[in-house]
C-alpha atoms as a PDB file:
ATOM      1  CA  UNK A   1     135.382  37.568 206.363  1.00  0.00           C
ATOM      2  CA  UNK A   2     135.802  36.881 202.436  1.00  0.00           C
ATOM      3  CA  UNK A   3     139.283  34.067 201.867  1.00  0.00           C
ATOM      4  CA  UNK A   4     140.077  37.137 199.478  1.00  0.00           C
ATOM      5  CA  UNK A   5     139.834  40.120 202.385  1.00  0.00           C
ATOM      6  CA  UNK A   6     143.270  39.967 204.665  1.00  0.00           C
ATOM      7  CA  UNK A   7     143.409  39.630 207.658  1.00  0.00           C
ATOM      8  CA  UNK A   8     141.209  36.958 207.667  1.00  0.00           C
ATOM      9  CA  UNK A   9     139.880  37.090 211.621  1.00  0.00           C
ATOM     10  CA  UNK A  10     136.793  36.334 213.221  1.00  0.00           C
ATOM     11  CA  UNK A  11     134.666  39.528 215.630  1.00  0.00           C
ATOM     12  CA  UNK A  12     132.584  38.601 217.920  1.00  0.00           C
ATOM     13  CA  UNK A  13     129.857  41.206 218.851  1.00  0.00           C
ATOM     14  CA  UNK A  14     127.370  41.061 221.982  1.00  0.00           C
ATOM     15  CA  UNK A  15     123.989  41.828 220.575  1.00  0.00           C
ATOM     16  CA  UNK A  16     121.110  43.847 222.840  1.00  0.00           C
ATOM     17  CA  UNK A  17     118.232  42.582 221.281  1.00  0.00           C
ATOM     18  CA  UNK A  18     115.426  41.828 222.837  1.00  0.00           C
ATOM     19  CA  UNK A  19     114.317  39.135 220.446  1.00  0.00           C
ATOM     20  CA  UNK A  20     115.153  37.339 216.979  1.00  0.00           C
ATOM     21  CA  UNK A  21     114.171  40.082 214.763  1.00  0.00           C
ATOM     22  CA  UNK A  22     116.040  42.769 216.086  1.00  0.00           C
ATOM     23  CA  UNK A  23     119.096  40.739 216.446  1.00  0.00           C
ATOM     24  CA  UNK A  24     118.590  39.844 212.515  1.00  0.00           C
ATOM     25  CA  UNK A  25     118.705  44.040 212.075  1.00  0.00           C
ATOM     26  CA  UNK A  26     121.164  44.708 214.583  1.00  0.00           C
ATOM     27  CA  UNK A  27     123.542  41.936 213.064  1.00  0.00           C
ATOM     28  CA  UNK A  28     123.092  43.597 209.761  1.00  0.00           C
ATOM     29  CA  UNK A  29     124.602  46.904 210.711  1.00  0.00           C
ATOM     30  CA  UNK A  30     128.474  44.250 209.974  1.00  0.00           C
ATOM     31  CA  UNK A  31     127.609  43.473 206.773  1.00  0.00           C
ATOM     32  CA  UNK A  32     129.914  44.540 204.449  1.00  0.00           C
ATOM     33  CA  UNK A  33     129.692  42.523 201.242  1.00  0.00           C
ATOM     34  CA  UNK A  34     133.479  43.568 200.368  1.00  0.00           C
ATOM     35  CA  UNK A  35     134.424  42.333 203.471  1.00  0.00           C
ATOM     36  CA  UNK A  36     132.458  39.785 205.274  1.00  0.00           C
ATOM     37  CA  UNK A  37     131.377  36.982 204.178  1.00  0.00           C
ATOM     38  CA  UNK A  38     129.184  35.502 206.932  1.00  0.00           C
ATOM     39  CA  UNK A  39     127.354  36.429 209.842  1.00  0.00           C
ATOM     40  CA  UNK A  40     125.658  34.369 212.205  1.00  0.00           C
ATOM     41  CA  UNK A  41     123.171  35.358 214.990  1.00  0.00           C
ATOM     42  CA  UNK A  42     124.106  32.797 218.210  1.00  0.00           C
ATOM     43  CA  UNK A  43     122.692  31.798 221.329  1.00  0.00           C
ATOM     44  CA  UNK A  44     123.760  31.361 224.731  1.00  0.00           C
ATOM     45  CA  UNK A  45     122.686  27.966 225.664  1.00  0.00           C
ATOM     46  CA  UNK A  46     124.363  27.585 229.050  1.00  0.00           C
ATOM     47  CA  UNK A  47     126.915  28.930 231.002  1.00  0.00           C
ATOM     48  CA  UNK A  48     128.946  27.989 234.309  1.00  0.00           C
ATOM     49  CA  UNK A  49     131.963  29.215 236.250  1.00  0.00           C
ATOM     50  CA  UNK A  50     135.062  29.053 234.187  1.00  0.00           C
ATOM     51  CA  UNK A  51     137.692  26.997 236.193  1.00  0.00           C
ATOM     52  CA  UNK A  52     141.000  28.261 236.964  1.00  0.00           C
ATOM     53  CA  UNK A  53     139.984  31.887 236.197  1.00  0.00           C
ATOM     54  CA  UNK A  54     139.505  35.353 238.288  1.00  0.00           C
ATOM     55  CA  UNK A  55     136.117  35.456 240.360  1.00  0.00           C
ATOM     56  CA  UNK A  56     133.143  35.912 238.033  1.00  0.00           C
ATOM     57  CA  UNK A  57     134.607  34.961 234.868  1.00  0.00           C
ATOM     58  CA  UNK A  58     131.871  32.587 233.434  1.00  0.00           C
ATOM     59  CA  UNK A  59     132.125  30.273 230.489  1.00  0.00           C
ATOM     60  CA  UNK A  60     129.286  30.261 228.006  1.00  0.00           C
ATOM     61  CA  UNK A  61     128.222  27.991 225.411  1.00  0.00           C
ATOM     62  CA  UNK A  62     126.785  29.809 222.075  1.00  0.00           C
ATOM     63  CA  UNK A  63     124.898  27.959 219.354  1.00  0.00           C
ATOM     64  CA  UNK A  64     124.367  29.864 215.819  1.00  0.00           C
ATOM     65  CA  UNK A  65     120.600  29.834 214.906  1.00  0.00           C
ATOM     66  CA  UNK A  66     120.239  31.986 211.998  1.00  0.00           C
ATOM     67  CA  UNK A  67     123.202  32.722 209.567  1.00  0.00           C
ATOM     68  CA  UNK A  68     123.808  35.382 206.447  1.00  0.00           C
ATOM     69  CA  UNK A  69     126.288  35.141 204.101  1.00  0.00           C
ATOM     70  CA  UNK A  70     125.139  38.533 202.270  1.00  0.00           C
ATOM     71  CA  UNK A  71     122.434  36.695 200.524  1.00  0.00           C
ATOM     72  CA  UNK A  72     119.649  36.706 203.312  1.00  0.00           C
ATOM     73  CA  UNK A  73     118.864  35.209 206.184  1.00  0.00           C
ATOM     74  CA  UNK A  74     118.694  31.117 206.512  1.00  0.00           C
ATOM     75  CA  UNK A  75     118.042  28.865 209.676  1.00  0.00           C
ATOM     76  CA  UNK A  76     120.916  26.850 210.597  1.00  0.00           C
ATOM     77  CA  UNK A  77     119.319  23.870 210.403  1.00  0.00           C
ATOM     78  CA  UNK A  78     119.398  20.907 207.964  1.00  0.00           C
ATOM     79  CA  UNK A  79     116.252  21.457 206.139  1.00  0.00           C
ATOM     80  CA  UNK A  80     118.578  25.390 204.920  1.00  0.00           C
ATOM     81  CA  UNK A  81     121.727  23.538 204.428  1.00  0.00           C
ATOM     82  CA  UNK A  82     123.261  24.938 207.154  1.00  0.00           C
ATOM     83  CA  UNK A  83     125.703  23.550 209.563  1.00  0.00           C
ATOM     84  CA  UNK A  84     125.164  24.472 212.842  1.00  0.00           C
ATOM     85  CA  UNK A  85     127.758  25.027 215.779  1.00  0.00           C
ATOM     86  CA  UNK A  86     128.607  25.344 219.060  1.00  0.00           C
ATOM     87  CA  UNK A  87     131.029  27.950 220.734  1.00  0.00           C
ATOM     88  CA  UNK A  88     132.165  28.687 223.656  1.00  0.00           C
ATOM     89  CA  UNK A  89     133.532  32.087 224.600  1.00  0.00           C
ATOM     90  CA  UNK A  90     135.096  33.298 228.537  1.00  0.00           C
ATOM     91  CA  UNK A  91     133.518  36.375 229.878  1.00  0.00           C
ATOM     92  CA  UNK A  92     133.230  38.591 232.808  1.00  0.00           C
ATOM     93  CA  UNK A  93     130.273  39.753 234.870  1.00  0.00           C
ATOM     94  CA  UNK A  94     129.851  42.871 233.042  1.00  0.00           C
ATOM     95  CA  UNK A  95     129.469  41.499 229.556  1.00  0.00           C
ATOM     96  CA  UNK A  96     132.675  41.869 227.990  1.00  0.00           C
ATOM     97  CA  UNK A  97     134.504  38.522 225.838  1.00  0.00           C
ATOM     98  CA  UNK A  98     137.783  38.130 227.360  1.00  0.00           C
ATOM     99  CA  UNK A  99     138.868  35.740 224.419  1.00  0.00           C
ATOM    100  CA  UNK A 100     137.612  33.184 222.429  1.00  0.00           C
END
């Protein structure tokens, strides 16, 4: 979200896209440029069993691949100057974040 907007928190928001460009238009449906001030469309990269937690619960690792800061879409990559980064979030079977 914008330094100006308060609270200043982060959402995290399973996508159901099938593929990039759908994500990019599904992702869009956040953007509020009084509000937000980036989005970033991630990938799940791996996941394992989370240690220590109830049956199921799964750790994955998300990388961002395209990001949006209400200007348009940019790879995260280098070449965009664009930072890219790795998170990891603790979920269930069904879907749902637990925390991040």
């Amino acid at each position: 979200y914008k330094a100006s907007y308060a609270p200043l928190t982060l959402d995290y928001k399973v996508l159901n896209a099938a593929n990039i460009l759908d994500a990019m238009n599904e992702a869009e449906q956040y953007l509020d440029k009084e509000k937000v001030y980036l989005i970033t469309v991630m990938e799940r990269k791996s996941s394992k069993p989370a240690a220590g937690w109830m049956r199921g619960t799964k750790v994955g690792t998300y990388r961002d691949v395209l990001t949006n800061r209400g200007y348009g879409w940019r790879s995260t990559d280098e070449a965009h100057s664009e930072q890219a980064f790795e998170h990891e979030c603790w979920y269930i079977p069904d879907g749902s974040l637990l925390f991040d």
